[in-house]
N, C-alpha and C. Protein backbone atom coordinates (compact mmCIF):
# COMPACT_ATOMS: atom_id res chain seq x y z
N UNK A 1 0.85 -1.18 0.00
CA UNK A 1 0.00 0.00 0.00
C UNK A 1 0.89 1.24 0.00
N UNK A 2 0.82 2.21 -1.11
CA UNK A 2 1.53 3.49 -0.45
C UNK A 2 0.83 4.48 0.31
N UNK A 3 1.83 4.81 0.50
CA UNK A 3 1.68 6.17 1.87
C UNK A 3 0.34 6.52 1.64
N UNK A 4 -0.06 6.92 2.64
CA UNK A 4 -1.69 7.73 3.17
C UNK A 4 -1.11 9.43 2.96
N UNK A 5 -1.62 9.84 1.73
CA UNK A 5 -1.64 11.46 1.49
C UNK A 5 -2.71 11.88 2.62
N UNK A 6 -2.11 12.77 3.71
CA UNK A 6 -2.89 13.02 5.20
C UNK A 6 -2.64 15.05 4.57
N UNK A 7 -3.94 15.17 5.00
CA UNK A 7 -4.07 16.57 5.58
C UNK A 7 -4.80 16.85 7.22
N UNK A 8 -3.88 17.68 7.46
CA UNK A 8 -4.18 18.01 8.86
C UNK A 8 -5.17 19.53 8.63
N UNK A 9 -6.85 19.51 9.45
CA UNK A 9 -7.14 20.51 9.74
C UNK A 9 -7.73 20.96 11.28
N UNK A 10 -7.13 22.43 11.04
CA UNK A 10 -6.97 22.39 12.43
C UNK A 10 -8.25 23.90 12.72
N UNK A 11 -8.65 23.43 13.68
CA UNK A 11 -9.40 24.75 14.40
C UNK A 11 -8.84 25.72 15.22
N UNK A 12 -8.24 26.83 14.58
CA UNK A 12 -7.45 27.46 15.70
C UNK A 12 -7.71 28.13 16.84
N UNK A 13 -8.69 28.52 16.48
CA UNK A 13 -9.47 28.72 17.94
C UNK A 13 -9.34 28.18 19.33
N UNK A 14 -9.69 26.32 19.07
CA UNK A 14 -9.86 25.65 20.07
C UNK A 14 -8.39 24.91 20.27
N UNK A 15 -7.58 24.84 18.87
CA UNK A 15 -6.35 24.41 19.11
C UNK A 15 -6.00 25.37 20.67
N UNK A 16 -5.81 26.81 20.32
CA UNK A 16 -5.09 28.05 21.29
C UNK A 16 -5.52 27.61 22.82
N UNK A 17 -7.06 27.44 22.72
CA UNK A 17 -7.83 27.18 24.40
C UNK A 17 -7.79 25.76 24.77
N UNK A 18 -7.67 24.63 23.66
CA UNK A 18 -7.28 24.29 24.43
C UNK A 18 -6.05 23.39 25.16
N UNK A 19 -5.11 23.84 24.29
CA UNK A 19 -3.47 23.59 24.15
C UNK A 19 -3.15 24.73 25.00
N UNK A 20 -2.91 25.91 24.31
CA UNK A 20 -1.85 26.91 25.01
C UNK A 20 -2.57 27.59 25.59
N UNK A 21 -3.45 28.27 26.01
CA UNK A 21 -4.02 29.23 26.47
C UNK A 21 -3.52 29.64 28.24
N UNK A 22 -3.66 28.46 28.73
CA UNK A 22 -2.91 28.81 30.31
C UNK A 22 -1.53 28.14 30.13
N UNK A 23 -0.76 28.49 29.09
CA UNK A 23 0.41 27.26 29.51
C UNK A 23 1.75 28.66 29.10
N UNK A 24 2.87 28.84 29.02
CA UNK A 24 3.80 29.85 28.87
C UNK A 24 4.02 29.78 27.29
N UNK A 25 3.17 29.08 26.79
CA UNK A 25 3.92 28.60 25.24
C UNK A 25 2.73 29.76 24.32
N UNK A 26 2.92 30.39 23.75
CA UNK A 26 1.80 30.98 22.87
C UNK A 26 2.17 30.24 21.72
N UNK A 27 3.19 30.02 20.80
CA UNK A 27 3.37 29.10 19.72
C UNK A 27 3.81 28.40 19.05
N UNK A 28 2.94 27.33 18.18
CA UNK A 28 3.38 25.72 17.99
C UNK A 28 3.35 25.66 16.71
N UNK A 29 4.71 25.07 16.40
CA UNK A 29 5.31 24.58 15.21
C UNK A 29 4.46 23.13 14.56
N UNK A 30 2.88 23.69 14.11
CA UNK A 30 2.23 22.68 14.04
C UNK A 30 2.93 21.87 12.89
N UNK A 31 3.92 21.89 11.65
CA UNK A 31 4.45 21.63 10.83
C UNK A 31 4.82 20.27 11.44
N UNK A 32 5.86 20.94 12.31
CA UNK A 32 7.04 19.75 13.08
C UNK A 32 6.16 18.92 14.02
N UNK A 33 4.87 19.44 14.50
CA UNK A 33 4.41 18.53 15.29
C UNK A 33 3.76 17.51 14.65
N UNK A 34 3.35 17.67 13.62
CA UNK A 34 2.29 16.56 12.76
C UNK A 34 3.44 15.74 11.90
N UNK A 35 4.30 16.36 11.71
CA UNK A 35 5.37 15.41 10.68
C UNK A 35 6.25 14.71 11.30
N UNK A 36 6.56 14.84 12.57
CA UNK A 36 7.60 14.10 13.78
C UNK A 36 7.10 13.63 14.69
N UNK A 37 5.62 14.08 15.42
CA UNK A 37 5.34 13.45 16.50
C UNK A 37 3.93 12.72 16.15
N UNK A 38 3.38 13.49 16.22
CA UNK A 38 1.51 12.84 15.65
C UNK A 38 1.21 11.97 14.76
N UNK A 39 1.75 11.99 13.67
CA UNK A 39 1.60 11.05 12.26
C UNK A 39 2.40 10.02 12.68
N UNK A 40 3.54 9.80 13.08
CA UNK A 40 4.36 8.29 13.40
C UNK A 40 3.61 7.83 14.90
N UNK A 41 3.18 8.48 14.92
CA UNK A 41 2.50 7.99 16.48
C UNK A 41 1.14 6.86 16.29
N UNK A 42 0.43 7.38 15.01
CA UNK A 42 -1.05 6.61 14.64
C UNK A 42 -0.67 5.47 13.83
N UNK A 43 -0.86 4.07 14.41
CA UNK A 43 -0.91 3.06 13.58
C UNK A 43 -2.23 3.02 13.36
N UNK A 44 -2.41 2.76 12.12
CA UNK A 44 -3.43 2.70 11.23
C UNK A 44 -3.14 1.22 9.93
N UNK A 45 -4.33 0.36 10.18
CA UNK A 45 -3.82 -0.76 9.58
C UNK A 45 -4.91 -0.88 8.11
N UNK A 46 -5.05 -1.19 7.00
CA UNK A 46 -6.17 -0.69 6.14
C UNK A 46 -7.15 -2.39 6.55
N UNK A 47 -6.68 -3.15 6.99
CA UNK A 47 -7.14 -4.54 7.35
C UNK A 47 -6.74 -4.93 8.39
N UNK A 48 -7.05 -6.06 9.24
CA UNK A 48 -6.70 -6.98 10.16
C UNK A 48 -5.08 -7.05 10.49
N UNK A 49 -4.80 -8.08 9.23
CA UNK A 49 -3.77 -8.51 9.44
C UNK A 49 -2.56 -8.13 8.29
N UNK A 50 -2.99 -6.52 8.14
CA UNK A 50 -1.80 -5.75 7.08
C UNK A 50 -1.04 -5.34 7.24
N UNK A 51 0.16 -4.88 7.02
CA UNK A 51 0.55 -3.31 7.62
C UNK A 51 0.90 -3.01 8.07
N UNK A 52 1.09 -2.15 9.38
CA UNK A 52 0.85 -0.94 9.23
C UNK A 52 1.05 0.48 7.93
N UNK A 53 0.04 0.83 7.47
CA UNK A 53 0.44 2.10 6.52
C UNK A 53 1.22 3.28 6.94
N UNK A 54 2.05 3.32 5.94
CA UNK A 54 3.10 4.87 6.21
C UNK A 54 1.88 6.03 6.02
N UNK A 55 2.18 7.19 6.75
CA UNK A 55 1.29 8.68 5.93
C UNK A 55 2.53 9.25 6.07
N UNK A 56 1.87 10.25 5.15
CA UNK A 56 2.90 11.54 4.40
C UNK A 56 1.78 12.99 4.30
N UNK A 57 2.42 14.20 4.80
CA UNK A 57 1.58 15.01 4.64
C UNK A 57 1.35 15.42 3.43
N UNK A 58 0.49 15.85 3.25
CA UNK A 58 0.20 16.21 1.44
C UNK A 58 1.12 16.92 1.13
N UNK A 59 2.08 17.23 -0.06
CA UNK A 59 2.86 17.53 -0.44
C UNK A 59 2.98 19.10 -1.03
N UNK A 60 1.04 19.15 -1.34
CA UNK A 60 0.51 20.58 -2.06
C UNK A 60 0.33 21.83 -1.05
N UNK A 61 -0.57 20.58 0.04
CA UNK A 61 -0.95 21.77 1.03
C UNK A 61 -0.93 20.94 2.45
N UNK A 62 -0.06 20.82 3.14
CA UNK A 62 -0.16 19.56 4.66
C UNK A 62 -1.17 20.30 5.48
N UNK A 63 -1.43 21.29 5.86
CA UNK A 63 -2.53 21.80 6.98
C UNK A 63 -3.07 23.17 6.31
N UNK A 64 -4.50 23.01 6.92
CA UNK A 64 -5.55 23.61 6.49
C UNK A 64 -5.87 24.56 7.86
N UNK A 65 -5.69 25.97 8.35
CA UNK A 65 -5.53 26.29 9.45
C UNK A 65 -6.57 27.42 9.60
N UNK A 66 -7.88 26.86 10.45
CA UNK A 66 -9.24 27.95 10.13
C UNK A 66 -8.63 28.89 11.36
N UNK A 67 -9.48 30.28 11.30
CA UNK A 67 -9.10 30.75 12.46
C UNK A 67 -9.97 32.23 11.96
N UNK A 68 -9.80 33.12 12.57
CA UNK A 68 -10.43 34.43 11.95
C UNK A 68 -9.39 35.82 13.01
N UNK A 69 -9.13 36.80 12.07
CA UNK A 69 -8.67 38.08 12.95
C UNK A 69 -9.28 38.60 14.02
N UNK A 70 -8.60 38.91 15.21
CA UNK A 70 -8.72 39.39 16.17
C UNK A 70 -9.21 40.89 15.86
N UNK A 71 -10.40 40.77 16.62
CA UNK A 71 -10.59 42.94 16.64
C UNK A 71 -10.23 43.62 17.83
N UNK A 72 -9.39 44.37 17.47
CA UNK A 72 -8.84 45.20 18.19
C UNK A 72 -9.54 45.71 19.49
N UNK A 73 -10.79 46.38 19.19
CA UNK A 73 -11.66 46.47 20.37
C UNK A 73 -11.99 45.67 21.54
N UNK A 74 -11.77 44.51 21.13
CA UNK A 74 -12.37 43.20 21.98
C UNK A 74 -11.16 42.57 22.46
N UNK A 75 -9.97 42.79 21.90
CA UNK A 75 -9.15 41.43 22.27
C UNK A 75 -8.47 41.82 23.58
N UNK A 76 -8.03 40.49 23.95
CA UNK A 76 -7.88 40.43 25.45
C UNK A 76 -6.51 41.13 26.04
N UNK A 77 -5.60 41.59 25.27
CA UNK A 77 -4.78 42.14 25.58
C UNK A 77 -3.94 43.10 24.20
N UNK A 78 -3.30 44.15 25.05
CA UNK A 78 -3.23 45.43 24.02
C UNK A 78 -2.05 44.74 22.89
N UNK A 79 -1.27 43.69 22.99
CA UNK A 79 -0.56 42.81 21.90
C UNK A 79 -1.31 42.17 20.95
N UNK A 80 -2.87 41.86 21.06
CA UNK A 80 -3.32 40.39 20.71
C UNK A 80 -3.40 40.66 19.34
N UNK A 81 -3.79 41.32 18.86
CA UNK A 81 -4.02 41.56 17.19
C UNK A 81 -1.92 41.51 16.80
N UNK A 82 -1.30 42.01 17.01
CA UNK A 82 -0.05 42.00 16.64
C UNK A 82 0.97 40.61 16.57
N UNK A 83 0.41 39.97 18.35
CA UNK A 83 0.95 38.65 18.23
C UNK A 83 0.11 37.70 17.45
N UNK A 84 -1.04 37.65 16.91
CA UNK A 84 -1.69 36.70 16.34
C UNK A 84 -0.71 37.09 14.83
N UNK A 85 -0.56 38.42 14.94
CA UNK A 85 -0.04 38.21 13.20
C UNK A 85 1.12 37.85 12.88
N UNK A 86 2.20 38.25 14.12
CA UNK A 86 3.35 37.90 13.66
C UNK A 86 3.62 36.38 13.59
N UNK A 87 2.41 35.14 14.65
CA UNK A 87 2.79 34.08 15.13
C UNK A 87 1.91 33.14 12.88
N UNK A 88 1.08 33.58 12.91
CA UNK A 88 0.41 33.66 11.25
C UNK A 88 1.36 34.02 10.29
N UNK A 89 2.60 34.58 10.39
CA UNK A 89 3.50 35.10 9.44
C UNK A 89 4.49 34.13 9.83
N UNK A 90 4.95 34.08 10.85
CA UNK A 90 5.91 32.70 11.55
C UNK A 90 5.70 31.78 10.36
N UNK A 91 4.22 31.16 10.53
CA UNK A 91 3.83 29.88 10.53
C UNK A 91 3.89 30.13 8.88
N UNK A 92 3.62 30.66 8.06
CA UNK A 92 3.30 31.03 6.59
C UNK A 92 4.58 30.96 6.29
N UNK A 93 6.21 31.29 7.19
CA UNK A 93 7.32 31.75 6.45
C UNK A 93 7.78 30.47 6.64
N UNK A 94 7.67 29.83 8.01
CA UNK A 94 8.50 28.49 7.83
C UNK A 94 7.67 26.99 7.59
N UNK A 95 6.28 27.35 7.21
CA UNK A 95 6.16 26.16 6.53
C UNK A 95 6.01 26.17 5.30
N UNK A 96 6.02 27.65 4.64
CA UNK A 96 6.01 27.39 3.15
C UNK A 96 4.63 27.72 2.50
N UNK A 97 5.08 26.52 1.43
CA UNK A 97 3.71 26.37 0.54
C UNK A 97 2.46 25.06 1.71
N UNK A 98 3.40 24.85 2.29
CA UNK A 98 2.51 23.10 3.02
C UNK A 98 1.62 23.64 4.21
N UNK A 99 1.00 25.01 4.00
CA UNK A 99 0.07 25.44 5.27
C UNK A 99 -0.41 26.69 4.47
N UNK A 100 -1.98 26.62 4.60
CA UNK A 100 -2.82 27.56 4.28
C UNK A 100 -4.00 28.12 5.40
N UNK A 101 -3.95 29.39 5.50
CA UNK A 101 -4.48 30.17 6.37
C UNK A 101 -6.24 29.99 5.97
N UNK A 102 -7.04 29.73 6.38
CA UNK A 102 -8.54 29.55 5.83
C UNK A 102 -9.09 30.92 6.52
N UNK A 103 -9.81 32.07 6.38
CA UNK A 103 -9.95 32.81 7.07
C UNK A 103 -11.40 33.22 7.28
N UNK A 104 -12.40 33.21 8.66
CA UNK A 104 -13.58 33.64 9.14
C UNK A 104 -13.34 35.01 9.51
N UNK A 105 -14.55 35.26 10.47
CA UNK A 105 -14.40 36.87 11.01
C UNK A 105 -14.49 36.46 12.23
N UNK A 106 -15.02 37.80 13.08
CA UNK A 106 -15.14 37.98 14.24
C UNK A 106 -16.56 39.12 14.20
N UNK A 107 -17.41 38.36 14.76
CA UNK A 107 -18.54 39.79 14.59
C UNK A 107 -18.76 40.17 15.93
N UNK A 108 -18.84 41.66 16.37
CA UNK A 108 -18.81 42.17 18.03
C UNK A 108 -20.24 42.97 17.94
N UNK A 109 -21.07 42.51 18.51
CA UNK A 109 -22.26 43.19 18.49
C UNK A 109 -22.74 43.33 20.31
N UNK A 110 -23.93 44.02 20.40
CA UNK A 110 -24.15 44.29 22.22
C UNK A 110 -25.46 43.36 21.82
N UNK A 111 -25.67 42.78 22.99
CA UNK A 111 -27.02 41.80 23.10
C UNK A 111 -26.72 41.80 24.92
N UNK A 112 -28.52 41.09 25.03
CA UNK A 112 -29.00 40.99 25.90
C UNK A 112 -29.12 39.74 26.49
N UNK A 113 -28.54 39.42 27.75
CA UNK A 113 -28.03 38.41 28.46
C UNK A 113 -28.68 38.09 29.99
N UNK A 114 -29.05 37.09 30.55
CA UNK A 114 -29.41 37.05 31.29
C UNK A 114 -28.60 36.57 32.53
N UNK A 115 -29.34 37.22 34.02
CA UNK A 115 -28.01 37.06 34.99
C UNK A 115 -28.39 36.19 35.46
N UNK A 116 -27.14 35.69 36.10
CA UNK A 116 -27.31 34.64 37.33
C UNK A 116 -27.24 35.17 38.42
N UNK A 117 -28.56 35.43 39.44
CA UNK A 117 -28.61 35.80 40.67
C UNK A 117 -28.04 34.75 41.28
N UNK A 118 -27.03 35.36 42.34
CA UNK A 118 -25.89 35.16 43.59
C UNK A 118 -26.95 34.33 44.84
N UNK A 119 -27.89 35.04 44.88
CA UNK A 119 -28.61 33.74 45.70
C UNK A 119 -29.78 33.08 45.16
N UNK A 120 -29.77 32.81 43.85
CA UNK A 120 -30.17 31.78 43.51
C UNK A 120 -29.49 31.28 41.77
N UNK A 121 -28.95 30.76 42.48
CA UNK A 121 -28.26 30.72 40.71
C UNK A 121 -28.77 29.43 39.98
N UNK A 122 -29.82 28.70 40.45
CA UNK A 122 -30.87 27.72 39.71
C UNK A 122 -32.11 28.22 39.40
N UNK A 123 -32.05 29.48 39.61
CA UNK A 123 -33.15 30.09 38.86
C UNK A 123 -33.51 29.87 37.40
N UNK A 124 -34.28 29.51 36.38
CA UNK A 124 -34.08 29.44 35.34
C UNK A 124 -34.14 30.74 34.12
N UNK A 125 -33.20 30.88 33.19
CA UNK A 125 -33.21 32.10 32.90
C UNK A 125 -34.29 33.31 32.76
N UNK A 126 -35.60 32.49 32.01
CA UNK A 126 -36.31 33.23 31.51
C UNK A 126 -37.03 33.89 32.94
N UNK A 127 -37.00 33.60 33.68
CA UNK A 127 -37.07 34.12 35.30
C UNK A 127 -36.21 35.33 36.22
N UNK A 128 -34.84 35.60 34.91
CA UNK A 128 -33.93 36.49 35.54
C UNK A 128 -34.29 37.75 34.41
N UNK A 129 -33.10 38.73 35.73
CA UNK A 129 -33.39 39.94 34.76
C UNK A 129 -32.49 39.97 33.76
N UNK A 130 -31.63 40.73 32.42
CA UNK A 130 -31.08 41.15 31.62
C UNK A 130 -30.43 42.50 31.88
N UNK A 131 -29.31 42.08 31.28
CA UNK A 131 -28.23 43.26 31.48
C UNK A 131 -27.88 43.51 29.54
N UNK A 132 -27.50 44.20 29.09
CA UNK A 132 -26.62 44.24 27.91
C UNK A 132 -25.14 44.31 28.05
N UNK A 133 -24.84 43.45 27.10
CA UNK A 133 -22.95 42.85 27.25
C UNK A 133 -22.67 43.41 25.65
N UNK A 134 -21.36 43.03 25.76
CA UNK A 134 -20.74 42.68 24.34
C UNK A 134 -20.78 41.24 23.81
N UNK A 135 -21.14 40.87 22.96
CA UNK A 135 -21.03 39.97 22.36
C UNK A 135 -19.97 39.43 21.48
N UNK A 136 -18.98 38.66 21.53
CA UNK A 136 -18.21 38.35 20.67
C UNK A 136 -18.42 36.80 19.95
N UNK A 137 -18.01 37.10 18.72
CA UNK A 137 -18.67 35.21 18.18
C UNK A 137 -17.62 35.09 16.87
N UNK A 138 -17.01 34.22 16.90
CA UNK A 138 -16.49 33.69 15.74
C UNK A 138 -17.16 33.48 14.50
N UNK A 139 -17.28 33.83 13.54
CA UNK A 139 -17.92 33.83 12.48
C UNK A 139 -17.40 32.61 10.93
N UNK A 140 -17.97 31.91 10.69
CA UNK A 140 -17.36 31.32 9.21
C UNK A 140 -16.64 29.72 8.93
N UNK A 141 -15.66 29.90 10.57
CA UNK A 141 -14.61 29.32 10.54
C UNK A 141 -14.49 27.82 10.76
N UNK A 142 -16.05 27.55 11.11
CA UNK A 142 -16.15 26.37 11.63
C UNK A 142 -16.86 25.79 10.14
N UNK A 143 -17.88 27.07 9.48
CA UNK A 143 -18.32 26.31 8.40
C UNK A 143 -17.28 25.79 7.45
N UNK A 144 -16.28 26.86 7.48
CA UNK A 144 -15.36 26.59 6.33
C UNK A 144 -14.64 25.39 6.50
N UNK A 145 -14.41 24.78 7.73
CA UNK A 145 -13.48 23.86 7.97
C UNK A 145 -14.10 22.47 7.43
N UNK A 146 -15.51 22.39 7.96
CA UNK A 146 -16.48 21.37 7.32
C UNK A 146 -16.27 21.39 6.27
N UNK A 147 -16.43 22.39 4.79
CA UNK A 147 -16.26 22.47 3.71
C UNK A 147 -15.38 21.72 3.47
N UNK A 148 -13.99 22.65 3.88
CA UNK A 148 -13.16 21.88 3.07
C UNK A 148 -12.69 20.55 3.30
N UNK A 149 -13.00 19.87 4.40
CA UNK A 149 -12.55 18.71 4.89
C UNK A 149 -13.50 17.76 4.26
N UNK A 150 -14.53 18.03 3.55
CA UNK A 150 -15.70 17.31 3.46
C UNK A 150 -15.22 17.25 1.66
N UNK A 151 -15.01 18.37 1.17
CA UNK A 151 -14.67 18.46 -0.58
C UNK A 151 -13.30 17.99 -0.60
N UNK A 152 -12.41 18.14 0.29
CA UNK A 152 -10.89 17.52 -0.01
C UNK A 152 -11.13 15.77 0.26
N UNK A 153 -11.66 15.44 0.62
CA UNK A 153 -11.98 13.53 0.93
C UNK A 153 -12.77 13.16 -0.39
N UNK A 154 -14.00 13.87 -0.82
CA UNK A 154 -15.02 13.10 -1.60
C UNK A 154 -14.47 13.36 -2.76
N UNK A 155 -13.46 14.51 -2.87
CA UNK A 155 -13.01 14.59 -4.59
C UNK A 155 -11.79 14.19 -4.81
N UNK A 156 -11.55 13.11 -3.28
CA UNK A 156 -10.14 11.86 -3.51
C UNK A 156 -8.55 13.03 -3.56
N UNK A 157 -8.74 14.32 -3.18
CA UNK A 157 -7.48 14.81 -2.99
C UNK A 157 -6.52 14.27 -1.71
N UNK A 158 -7.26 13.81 -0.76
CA UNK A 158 -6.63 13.19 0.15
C UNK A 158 -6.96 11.67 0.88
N UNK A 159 -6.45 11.00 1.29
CA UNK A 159 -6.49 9.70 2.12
C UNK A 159 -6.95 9.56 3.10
N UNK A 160 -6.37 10.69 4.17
CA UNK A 160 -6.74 10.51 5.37
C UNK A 160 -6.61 12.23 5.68
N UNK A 161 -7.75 12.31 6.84
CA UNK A 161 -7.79 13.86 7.16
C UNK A 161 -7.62 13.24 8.66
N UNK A 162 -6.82 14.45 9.37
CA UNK A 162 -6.70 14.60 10.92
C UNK A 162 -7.02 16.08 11.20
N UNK A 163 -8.36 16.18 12.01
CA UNK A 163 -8.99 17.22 11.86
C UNK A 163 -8.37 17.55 13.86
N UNK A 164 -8.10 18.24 13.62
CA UNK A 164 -7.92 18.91 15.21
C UNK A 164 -9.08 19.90 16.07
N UNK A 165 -9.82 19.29 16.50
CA UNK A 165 -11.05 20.61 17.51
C UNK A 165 -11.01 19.78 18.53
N UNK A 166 -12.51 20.28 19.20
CA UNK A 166 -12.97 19.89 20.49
C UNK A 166 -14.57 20.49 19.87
N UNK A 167 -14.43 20.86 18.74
CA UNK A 167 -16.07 21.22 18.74
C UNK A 167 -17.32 20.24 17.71
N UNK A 168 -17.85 20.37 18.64
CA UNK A 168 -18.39 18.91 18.31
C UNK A 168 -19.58 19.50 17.56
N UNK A 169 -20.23 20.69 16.79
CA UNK A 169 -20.93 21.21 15.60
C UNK A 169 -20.34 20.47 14.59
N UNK A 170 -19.22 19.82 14.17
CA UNK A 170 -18.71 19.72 13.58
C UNK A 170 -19.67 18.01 13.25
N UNK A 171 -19.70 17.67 14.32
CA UNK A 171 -20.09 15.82 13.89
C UNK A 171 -20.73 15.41 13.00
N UNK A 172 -22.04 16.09 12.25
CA UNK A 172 -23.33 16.16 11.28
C UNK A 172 -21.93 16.15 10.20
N UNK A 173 -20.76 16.79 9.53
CA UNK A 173 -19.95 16.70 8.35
C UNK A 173 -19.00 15.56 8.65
N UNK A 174 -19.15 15.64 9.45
CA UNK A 174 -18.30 14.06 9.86
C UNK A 174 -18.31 12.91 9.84
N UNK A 175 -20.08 12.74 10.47
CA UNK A 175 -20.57 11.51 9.81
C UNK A 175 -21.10 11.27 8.04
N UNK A 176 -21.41 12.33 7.96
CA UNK A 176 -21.66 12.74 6.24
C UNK A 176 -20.50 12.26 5.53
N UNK A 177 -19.06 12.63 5.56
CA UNK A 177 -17.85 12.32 5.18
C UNK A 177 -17.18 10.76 5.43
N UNK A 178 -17.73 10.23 6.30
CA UNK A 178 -17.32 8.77 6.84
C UNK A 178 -18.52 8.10 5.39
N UNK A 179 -19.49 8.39 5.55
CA UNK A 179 -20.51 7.98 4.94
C UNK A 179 -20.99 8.02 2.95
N UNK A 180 -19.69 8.79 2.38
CA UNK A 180 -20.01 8.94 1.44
C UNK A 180 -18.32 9.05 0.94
N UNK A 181 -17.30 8.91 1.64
CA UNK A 181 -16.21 8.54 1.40
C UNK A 181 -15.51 7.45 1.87
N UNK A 182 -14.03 7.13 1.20
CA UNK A 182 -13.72 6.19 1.87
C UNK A 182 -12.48 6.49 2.57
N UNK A 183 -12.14 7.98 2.45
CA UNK A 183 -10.97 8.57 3.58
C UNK A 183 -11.11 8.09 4.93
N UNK A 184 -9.75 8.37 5.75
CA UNK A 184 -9.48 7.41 6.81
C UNK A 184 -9.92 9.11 7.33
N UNK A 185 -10.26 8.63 8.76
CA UNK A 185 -10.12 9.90 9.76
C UNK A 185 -10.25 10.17 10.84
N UNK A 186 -9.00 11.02 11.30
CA UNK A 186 -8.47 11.10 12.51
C UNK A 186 -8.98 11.97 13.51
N UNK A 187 -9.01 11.65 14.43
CA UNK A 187 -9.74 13.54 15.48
C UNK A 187 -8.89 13.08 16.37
N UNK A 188 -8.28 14.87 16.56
CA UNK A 188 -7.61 15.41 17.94
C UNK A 188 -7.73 16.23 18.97
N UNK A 189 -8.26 16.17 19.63
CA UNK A 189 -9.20 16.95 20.61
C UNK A 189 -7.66 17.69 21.04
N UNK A 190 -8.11 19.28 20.57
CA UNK A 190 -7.14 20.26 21.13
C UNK A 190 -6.42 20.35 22.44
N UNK A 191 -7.32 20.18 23.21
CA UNK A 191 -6.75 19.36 24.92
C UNK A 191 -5.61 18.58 24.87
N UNK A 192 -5.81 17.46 23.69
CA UNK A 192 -4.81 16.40 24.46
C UNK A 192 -3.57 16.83 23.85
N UNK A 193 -3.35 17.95 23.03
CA UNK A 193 -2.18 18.12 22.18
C UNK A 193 -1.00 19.16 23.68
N UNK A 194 -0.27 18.32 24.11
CA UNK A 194 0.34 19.22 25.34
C UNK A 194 1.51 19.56 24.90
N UNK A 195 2.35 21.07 24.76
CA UNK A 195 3.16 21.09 24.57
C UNK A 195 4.32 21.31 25.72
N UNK A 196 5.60 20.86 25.15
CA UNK A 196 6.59 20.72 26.32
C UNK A 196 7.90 21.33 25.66
């Protein structure tokens, strides 16, 4: 059997929360991590008693990296728009052509939220009062990732996809993709990816 042409896609969002977010590391050489540690790590057999198959990251494009720009107004610290770009320029200069940026938004709108009263916080919402907040929501990024993970398998550009989240909107293209292809596929719950 030759090599399993693997694309890695990743949710960057949930990669950040839930890999680095409390840890001293802001950023990961996802290149080196999928080509040295993660991919030789998955035995994957295509039968019983075969094998094991080699993978190779796709050669055109190895990771598919959703994510959307930070707005300035909202972000959590007066660096965050600057370090997201320089760590996006990092990643674009030293992996090349083998990593593509997929890009959503960020939409910041004010809406109306309901509180949790302090002495009774099993109250059920529609029972509490409303305050107005900011709203922040990721926009795009999750559809896009479905997309392309779903059109790169069924139109046979790739073998095997290793999709990296923790968000589980995602499952309805997942089972769709198991179900109408015959790509192999991997999930990495952003959590367990620890860096050291």
């Amino acid at each position: 059997m030759s090599a399993l042409r693997t694309r890695v896609y990743i949710d960057g969002y949930n990669l950040y929360y839930g890999c680095l977010r409390k840890t001293a590391f802001k950023w990961l050489d996802v290149l080196t991590l999928f080509e040295t540690q993660i991919l030789p790590s998955i035995l994957y057999r295509p039968a019983p008693d075969a094998a094991p198959a080699t993978m190779t990251l796709h050669p055109d494009c190895a990771i598919k990296y959703f994510t959307a720009k930070v707005i300035e107004s909202a972000a959590k610290g007066e660096d965050s728009v600057s370090s997201r770009a320089q760590y996006h320029n990092a990643l674009t200069t030293h992996c090349g052509g083998k990593l593509s940026f997929v890009m959503g938004h960020y939409s910041l709108h004010k809406a109306n939220q309901h509180i949790v009263p302090a002495d009774d916080p099993k109250r059920w919402p529609r029972d509490c009062a409303k305050i107005q907040v900011w709203k922040l929501e990721e926009k795009q990024s999750d559809v896009n990732l479905a997309l392309h993970l779903y059109d790169d398998a069924v139109s046979g550009d790739v073998d095997q996809v290793v999709l990296v989240t923790n968000d589980t909107d995602l499952t309805p293209a997942l089972e769709m993709l198991q179900a109408r292809s015959s790509c192999s596929l991997r999930y990495l719950n952003g959590d367990a990816i620890v860096p050291s």
